[in-house]
C-alpha atoms as a PDB file:
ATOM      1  CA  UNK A   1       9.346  10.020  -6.762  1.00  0.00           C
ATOM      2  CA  UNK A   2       6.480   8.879  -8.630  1.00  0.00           C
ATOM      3  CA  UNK A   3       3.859   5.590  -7.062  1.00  0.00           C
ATOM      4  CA  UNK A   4       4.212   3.778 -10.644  1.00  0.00           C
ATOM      5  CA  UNK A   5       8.150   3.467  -9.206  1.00  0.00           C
ATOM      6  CA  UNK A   6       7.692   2.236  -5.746  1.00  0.00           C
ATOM      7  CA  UNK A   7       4.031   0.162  -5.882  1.00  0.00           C
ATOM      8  CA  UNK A   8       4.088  -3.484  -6.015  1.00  0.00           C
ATOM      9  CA  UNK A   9       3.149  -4.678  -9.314  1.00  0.00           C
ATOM     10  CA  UNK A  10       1.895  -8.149  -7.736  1.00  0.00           C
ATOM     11  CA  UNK A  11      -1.734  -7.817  -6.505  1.00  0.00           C
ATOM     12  CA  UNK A  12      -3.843  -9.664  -5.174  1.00  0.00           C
ATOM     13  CA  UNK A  13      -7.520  -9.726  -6.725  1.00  0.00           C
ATOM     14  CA  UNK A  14     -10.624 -11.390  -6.497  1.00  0.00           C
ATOM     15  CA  UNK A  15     -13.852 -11.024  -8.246  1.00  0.00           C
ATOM     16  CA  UNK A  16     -17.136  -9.844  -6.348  1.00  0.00           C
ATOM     17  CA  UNK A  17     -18.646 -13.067  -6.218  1.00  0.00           C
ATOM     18  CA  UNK A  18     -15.877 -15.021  -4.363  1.00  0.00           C
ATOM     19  CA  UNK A  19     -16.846 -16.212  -1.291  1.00  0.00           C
ATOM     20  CA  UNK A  20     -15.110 -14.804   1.904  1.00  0.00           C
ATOM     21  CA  UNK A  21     -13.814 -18.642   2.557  1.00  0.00           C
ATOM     22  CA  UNK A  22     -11.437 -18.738  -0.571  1.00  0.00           C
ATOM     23  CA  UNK A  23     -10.698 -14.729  -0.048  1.00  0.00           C
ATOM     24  CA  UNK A  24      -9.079 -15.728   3.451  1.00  0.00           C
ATOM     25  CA  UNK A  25      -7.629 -18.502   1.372  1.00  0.00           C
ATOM     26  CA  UNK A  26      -6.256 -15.924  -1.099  1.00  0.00           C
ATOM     27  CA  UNK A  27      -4.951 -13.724   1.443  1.00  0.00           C
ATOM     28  CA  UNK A  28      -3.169 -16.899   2.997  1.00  0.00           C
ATOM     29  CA  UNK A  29      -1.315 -18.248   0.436  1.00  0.00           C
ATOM     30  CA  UNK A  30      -0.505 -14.760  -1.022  1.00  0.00           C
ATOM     31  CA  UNK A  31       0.425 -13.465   2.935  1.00  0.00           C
ATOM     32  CA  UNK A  32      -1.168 -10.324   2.254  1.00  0.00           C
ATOM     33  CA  UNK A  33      -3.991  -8.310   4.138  1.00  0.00           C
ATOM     34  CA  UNK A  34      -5.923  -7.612   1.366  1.00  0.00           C
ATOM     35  CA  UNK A  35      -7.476  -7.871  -1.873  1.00  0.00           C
ATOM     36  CA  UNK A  36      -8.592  -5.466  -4.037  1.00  0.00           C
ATOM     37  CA  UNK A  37     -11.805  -6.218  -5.810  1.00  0.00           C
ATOM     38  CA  UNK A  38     -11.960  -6.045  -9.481  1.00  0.00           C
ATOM     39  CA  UNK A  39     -14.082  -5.600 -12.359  1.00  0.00           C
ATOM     40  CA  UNK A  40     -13.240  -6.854 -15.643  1.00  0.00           C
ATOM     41  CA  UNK A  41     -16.104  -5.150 -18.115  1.00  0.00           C
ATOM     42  CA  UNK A  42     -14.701  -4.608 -21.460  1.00  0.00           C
ATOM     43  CA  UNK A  43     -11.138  -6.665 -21.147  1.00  0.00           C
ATOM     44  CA  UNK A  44     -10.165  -3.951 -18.520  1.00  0.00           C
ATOM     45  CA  UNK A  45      -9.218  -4.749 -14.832  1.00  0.00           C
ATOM     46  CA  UNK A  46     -10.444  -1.898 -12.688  1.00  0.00           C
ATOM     47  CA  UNK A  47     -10.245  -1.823  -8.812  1.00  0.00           C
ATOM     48  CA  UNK A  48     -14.511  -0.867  -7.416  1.00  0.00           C
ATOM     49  CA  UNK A  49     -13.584  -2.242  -3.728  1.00  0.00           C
ATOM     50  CA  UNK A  50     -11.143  -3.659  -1.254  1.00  0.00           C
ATOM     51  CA  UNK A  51     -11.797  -6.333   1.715  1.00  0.00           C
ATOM     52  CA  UNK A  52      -9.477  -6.649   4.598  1.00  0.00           C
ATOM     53  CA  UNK A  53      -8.767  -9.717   6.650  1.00  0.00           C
ATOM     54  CA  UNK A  54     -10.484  -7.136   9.565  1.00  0.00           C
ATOM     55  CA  UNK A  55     -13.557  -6.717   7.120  1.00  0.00           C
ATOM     56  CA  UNK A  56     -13.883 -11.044   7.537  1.00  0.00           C
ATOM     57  CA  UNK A  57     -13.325 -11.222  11.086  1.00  0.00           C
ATOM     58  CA  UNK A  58     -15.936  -8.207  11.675  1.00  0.00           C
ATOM     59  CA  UNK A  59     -18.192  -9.699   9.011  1.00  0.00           C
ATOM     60  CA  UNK A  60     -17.926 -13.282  10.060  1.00  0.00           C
ATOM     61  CA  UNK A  61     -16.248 -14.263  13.102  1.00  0.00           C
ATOM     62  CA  UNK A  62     -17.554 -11.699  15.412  1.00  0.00           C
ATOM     63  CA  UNK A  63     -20.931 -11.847  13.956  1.00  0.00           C
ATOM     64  CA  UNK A  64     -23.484 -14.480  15.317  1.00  0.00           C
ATOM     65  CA  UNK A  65     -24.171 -17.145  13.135  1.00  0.00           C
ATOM     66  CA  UNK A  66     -22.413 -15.896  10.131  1.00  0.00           C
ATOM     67  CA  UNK A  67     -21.349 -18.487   7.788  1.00  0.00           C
ATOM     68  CA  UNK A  68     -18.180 -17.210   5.687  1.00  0.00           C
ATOM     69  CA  UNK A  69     -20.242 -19.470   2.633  1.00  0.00           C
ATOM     70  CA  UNK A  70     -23.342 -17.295   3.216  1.00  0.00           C
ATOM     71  CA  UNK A  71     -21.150 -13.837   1.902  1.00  0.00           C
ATOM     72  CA  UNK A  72     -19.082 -12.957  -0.802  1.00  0.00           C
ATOM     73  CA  UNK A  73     -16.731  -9.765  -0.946  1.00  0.00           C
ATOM     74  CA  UNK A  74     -18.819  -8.057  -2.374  1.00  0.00           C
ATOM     75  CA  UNK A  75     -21.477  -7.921   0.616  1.00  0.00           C
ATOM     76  CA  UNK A  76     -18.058  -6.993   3.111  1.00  0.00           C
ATOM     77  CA  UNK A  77     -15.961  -4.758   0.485  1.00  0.00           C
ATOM     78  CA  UNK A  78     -15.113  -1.516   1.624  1.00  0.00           C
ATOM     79  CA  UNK A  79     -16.628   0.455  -1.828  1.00  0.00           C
ATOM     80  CA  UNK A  80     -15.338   4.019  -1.229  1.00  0.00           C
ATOM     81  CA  UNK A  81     -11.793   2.821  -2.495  1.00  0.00           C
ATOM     82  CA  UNK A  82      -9.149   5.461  -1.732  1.00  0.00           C
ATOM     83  CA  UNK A  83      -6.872   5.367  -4.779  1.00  0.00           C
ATOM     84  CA  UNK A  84      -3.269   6.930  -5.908  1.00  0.00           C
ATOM     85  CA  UNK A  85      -3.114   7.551  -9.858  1.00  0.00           C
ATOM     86  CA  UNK A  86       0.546   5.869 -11.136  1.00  0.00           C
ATOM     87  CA  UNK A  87       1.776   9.819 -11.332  1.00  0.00           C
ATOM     88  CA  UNK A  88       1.108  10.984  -7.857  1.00  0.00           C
ATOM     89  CA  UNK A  89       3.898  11.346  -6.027  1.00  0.00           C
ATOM     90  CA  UNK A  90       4.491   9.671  -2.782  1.00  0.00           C
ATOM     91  CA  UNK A  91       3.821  12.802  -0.175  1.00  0.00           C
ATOM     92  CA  UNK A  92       0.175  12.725  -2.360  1.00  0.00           C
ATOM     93  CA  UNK A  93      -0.123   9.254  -1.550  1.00  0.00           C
ATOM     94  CA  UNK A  94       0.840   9.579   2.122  1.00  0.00           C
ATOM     95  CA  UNK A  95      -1.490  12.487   2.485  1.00  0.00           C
ATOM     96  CA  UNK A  96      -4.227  10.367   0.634  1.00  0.00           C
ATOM     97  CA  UNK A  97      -3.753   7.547   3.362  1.00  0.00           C
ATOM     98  CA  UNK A  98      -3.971   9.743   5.849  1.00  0.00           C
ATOM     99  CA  UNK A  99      -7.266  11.942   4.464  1.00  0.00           C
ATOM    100  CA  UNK A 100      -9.050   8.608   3.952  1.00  0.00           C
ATOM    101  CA  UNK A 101      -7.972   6.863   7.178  1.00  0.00           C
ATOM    102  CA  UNK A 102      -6.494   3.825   4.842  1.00  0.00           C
ATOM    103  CA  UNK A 103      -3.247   1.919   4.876  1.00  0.00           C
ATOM    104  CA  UNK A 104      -3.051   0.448   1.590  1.00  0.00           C
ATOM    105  CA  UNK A 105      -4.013   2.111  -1.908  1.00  0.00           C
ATOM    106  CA  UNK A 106      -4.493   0.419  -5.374  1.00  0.00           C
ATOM    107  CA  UNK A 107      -2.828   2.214  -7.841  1.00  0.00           C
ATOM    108  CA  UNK A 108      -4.396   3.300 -11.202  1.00  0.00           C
ATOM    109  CA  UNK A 109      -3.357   4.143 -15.289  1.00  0.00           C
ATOM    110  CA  UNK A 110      -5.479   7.353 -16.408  1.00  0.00           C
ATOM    111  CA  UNK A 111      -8.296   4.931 -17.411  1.00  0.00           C
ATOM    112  CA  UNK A 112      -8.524   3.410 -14.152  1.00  0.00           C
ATOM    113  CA  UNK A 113      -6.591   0.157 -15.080  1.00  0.00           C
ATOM    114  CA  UNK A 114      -5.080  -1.117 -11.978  1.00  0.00           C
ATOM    115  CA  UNK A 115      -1.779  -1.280 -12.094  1.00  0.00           C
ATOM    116  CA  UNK A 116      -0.669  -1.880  -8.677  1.00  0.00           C
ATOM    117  CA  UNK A 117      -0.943  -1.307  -4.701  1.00  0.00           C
ATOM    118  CA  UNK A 118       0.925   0.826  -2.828  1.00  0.00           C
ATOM    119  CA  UNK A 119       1.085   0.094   1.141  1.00  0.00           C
ATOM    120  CA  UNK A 120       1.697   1.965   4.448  1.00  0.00           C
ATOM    121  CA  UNK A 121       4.653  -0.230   4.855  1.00  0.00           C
ATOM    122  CA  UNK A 122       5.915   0.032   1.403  1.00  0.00           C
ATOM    123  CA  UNK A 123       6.152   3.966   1.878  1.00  0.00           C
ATOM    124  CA  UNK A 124       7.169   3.667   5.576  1.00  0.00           C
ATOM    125  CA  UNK A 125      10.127   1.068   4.230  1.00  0.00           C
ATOM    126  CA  UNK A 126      11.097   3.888   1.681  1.00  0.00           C
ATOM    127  CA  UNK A 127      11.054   7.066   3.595  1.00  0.00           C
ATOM    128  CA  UNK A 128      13.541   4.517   5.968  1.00  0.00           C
ATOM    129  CA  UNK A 129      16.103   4.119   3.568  1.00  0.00           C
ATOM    130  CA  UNK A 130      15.801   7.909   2.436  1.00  0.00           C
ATOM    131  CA  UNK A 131      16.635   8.942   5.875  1.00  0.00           C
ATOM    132  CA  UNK A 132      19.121   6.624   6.287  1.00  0.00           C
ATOM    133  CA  UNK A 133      20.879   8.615   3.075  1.00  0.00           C
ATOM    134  CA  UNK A 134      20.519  11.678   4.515  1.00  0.00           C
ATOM    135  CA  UNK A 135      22.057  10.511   7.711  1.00  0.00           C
ATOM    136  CA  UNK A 136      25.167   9.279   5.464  1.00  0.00           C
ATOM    137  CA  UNK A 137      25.679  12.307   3.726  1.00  0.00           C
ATOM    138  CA  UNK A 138      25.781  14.011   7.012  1.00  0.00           C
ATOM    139  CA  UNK A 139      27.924  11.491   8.768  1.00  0.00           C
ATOM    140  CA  UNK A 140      30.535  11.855   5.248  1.00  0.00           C
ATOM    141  CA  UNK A 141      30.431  15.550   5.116  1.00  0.00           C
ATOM    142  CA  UNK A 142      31.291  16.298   8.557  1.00  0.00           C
ATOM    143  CA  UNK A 143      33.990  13.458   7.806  1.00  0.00           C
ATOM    144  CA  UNK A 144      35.399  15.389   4.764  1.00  0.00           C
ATOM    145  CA  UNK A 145      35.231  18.969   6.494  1.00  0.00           C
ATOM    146  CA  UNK A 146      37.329  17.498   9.099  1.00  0.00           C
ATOM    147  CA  UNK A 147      39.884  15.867   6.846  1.00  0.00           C
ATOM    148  CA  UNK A 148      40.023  19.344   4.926  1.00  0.00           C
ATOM    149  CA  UNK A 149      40.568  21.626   7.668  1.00  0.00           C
ATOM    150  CA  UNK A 150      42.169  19.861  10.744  1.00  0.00           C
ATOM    151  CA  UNK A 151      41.516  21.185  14.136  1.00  0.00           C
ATOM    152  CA  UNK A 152      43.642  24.293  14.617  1.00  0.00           C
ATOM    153  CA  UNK A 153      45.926  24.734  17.686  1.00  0.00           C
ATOM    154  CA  UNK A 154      45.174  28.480  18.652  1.00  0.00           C
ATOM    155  CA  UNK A 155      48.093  29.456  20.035  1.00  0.00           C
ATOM    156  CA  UNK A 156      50.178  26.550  19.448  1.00  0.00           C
END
């Protein structure tokens, strides 16, 4: 299974200059964790960071004196993004999260378009209700072997 089929479509974005006020705003009235930070040069939307909600409460609220005015996301953004391109399939994903230590990945077109993010609990959600198939397909098959050859009486 390809990202492109399982990512979320609906992200979250703000531009490097917001401040880290209206990104916890943004993150609250969207109930995400997140935002991925965006260029827009040339008409194209391309992901170049990612703040948390942990990036503001490091940056701000356990930092002395810290005004959330005083920074945007830009000056908190996590810049090495970890990324899946729209063709990688989900165990290249997985094993991306887990190389880069990350729990959510923005997902790209060739160009580097964003296209959409992909979470730990999206995949996590997923592999859930792929297990939970192979579990049925076990729990049927044993089913039909048993209506198709009954139990034999040795000796009977």
């Amino acid at each position: 299974m390809k990202i492109k089929d399982i990512c979320s479509r609906m992200v979250v974005v703000a531009e490097g200059d917001t401040d880290l006020r209206e990104a916890a705003r943004l993150m609250r009235d969207h109930h995400v964790g997140a935002l991925i930070v965006i260029d827009g040069a040339e008409g194209v939307t391309r992901p170049i960071g990612i703040v948390t909600d942990r990036d503001i409460v490091v940056a701000v609220v356990a930092a002395n004196g810290v005004r959330p005015e005083s920074l945007t996301v830009r000056d908190v953004m996590a810049r090495e993004l970890a990324l899946a391109g729209e063709n990688d399939g989900v165990f290249e994903a997985i094993e991306t999260m887990q190389d880069k230590g990350v729990r959510r990945l923005p997902v790209v077109a060739g160009d580097g378009r964003l296209l959409g993010i992909v979470t730990l609990d999206d995949l996590l959600r997923m592999l859930a209700n792929e297990l939970g198939g192979l579990a049925m397909a076990m729990q049927r098959a044993g089913r039909r072997e048993t209506a198709e050859r009954p139990v034999s009486r040795a000796g009977a």
